[in-house]
N, C-alpha and C. Protein backbone atom coordinates (compact mmCIF):
# COMPACT_ATOMS: atom_id res chain seq x y z
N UNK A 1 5.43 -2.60 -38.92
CA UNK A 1 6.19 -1.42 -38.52
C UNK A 1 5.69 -0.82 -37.21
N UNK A 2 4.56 -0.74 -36.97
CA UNK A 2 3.87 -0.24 -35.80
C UNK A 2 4.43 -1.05 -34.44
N UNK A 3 4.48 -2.47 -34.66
CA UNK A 3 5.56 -2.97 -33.41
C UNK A 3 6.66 -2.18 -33.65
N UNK A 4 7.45 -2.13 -34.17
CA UNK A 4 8.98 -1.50 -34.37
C UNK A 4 8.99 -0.89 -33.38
N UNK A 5 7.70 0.49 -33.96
CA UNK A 5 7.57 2.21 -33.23
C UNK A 5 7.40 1.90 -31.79
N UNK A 6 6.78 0.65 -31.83
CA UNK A 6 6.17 0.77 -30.17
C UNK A 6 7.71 0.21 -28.89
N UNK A 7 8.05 -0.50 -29.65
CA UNK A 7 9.30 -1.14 -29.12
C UNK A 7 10.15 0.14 -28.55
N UNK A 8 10.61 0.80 -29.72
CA UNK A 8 11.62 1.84 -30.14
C UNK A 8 11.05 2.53 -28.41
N UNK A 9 9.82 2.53 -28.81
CA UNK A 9 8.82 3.79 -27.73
C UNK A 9 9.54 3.72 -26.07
N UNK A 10 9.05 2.39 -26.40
CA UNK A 10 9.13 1.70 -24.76
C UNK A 10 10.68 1.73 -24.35
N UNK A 11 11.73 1.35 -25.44
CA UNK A 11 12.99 1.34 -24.76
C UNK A 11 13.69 2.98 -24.40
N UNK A 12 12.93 4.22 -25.47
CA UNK A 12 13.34 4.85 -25.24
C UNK A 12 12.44 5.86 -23.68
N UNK A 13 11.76 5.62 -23.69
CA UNK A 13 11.04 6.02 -22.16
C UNK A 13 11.42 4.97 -20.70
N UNK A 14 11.65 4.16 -21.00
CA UNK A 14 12.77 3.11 -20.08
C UNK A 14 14.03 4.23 -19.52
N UNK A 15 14.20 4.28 -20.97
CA UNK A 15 16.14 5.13 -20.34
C UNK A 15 15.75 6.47 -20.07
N UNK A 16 14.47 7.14 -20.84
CA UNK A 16 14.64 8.75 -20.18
C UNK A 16 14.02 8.60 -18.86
N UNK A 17 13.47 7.45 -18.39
CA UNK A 17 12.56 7.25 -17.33
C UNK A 17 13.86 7.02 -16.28
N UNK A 18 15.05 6.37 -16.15
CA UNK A 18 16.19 5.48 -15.77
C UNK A 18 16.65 7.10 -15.30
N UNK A 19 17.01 8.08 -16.26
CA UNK A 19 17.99 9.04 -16.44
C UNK A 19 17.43 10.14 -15.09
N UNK A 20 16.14 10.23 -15.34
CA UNK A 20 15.37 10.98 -14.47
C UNK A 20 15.25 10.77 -13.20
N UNK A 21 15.36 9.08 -13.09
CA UNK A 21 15.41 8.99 -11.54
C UNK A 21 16.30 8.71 -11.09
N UNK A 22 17.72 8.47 -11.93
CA UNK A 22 18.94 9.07 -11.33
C UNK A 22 18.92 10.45 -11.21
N UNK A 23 18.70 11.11 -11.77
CA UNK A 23 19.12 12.74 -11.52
C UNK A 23 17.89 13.21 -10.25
N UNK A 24 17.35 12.57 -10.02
CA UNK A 24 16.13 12.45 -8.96
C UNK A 24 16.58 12.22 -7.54
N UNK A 25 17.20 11.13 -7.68
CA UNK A 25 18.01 10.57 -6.25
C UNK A 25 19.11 10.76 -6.11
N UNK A 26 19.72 11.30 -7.34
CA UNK A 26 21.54 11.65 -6.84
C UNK A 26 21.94 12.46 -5.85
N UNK A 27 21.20 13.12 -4.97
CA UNK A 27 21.26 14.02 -3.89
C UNK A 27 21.54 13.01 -2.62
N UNK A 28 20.51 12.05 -2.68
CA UNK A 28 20.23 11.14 -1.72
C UNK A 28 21.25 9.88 -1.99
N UNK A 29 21.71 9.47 -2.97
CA UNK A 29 21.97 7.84 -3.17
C UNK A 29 22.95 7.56 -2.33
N UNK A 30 23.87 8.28 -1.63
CA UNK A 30 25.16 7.23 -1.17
C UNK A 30 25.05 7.84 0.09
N UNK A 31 23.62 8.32 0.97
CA UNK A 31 23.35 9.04 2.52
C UNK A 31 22.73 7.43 3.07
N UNK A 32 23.33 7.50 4.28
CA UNK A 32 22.52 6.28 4.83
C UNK A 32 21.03 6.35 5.46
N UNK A 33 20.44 5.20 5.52
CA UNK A 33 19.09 5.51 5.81
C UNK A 33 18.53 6.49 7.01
N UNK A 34 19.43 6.24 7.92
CA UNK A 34 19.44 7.39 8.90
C UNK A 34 19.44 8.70 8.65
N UNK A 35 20.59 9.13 7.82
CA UNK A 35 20.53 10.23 7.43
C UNK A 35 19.58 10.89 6.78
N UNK A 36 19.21 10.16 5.69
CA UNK A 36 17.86 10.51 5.06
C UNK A 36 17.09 10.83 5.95
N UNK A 37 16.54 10.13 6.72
CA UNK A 37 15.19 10.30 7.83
C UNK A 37 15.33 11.49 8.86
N UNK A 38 16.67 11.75 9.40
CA UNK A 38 17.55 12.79 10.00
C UNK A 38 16.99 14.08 9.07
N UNK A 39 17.43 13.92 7.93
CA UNK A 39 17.51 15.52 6.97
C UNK A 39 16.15 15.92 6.06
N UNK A 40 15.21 14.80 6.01
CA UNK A 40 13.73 14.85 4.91
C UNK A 40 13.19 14.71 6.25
N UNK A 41 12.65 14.26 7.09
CA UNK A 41 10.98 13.63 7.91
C UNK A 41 11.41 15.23 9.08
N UNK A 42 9.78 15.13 9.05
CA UNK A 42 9.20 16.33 9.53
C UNK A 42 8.69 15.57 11.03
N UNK A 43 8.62 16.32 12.39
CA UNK A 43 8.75 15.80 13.08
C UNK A 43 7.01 15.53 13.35
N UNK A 44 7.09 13.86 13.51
CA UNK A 44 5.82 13.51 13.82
C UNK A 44 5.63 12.34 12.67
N UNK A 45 6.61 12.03 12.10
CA UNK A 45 6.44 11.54 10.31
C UNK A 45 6.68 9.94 10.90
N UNK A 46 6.14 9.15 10.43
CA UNK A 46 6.44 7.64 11.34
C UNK A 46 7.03 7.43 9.54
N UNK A 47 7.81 6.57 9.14
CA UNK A 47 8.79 5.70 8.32
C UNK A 47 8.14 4.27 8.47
N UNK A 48 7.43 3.44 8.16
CA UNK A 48 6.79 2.45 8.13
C UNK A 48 7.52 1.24 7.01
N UNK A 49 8.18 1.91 6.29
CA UNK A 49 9.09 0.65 4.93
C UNK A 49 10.13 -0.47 5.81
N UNK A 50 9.17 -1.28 4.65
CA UNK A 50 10.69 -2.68 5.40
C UNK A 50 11.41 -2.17 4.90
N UNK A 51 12.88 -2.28 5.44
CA UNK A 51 14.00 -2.21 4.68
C UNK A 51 14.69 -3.47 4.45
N UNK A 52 14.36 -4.76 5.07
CA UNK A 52 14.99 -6.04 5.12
C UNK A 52 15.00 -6.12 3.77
N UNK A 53 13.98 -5.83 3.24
CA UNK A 53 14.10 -6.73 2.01
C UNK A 53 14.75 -5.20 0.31
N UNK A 54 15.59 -6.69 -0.12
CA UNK A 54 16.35 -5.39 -1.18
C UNK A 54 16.04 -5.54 -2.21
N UNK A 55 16.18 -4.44 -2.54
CA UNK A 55 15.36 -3.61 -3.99
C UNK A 55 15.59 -4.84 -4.98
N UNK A 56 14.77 -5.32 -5.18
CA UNK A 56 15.06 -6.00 -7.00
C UNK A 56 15.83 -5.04 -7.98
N UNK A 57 15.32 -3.75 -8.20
CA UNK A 57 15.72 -3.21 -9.32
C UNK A 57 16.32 -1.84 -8.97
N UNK A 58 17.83 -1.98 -9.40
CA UNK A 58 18.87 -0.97 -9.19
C UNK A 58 19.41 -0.93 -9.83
N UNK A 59 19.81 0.39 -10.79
CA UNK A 59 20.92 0.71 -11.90
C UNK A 59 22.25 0.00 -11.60
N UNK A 60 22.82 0.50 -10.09
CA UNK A 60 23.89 0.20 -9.45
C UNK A 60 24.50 -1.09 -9.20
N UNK A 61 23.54 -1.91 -8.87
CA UNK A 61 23.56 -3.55 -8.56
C UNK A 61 23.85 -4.35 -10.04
């Protein structure tokens, strides 16, 4: 039974974990990268992320 609980555990902190960081980024999700950097970075802020390479893991995709 103790696997069960732990299972149960994990899938349910998965989705409140999922839910949270949609309601996290829904401000941001459909602004282009420009924009973002335009409306968040403080001046002096260097942006260093590849962007070439795409996200493995996206609700959306």
């Amino acid at each position: 039974m103790k696997m069960c609980k732990n299972i149960k555990d994990k899938i349910r902190g998965s989705l409140i974990g999922g839910a949270i960081g949609g309601a996290l980024g829904f401000s941001i999700e459909f602004l282009s990268y420009e924009r973002i950097t335009y409306e968040f970075s403080k001046p002096g802020l260097e942006l260093e992320d590849d962007l070439s390479i795409p996200c493995p893991i996206n609700e959306d995709r």
